[in-house]
Protein backbone atom coordinates (compact mmCIF):
# COMPACT_ATOMS: atom_id res chain seq x y z
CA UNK A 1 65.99 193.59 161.88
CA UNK A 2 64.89 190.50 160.75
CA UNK A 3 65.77 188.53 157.35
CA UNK A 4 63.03 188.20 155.28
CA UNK A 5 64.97 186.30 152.20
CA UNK A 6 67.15 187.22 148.89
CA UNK A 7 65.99 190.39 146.42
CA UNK A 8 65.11 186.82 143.73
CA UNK A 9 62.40 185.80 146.20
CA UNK A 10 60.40 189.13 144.91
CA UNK A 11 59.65 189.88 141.46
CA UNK A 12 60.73 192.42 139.65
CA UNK A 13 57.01 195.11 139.51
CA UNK A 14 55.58 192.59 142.58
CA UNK A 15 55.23 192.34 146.24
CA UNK A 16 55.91 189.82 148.98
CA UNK A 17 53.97 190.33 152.25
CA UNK A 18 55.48 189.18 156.01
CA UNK A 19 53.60 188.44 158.43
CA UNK A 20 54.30 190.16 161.66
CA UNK A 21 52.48 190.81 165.13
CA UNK A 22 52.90 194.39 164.45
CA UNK A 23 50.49 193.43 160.95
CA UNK A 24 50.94 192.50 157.59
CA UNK A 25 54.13 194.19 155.82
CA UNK A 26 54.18 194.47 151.83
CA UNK A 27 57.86 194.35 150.69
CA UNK A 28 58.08 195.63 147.16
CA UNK A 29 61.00 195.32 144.23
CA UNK A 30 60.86 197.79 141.35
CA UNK A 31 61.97 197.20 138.03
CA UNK A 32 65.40 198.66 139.09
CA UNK A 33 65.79 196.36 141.95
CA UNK A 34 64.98 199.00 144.80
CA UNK A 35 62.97 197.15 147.32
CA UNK A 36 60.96 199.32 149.77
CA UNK A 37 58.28 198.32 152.53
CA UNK A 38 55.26 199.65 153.86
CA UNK A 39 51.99 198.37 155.60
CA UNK A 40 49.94 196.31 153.53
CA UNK A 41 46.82 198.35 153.80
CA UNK A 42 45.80 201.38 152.02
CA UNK A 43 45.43 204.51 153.71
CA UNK A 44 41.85 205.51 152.28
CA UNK A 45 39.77 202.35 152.59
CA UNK A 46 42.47 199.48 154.13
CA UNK A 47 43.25 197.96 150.79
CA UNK A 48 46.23 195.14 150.12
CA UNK A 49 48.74 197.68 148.78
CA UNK A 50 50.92 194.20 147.98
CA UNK A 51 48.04 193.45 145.75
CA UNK A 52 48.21 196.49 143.73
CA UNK A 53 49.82 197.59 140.17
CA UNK A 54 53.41 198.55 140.89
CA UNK A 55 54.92 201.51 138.04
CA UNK A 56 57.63 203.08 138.86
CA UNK A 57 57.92 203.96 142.42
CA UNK A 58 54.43 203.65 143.02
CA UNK A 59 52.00 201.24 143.79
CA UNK A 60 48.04 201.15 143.04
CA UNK A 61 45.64 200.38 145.68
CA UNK A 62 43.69 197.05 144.12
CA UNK A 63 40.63 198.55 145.74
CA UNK A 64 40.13 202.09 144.55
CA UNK A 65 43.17 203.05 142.44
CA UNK A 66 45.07 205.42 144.64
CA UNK A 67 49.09 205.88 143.92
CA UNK A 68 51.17 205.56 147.05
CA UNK A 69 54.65 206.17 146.82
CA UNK A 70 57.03 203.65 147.67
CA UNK A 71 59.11 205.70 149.29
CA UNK A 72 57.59 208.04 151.56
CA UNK A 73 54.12 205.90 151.65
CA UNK A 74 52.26 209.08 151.00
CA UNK A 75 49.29 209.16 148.51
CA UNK A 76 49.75 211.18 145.83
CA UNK A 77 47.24 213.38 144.21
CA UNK A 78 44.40 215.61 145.77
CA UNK A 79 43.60 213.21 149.02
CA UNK A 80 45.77 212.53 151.70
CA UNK A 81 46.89 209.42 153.58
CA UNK A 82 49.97 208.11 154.44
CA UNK A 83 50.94 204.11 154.83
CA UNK A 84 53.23 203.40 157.86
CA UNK A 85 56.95 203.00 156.04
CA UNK A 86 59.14 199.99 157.02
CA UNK A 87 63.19 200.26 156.57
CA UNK A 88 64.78 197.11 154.46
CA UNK A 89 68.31 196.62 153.22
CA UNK A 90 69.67 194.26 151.25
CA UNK A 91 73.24 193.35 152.88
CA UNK A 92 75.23 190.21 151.43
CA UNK A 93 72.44 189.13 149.09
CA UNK A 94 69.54 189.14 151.86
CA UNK A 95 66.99 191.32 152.62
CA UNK A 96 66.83 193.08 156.38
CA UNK A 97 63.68 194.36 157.45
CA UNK A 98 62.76 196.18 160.20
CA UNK A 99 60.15 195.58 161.94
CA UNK A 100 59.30 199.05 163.96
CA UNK A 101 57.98 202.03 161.63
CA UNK A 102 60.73 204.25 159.99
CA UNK A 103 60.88 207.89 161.59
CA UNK A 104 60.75 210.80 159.58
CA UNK A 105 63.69 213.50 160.19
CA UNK A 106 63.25 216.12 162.18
């Protein structure tokens, strides 16, 4: 895991993106404080999902208005797509992210 900063260095409803060689990363912060992480790129035409409209625990792709949930990175509606999920903690006041997709359980 690597630390990417403090939960202040995001906005509350925004995005910060880290650059890594696996690709951008979008690390969001809800209005609650619950950060998540996924690619930065929408699964239905490659959008910056650290660009969209976060509400709730969504976000809106900037390019064509799909919802993808923060937490599982699956779009949600009638098409399907999923954005590769990242795990991130926030331990002593910084954020850990890690840099290999999270697994889903078997």
């Amino acid at each position: 895991m690597i630390d990417i900063g403090t939960l202040s260095d995001i906005p509350r409803q925004g995005a910060r993106v880290v650059k890594t060689a696996q690709g951008d990363i979008a690390v969001f912060r809800t209005l609650d404080d619950t950060v998540f992480a996924l690619e930065d790129r929408c699964p239905h035409k490659g959008g910056p999902l650290s660009q969209g409209i976060i509400h709730g625990k969504g976000v809106a792709c900037p390019l064509h208005s799909w919802v993808i949930d923060l937490a599982s990175g699956e779009a949600q509606g009638p098409d399907h797509g999923c954005a590769k999920r990242f795990a991130v903690e926030l331990r002593d006041g910084r954020l850990w992210l890690a840099l290999s997709a999270a697994q889903e359980a078997a």
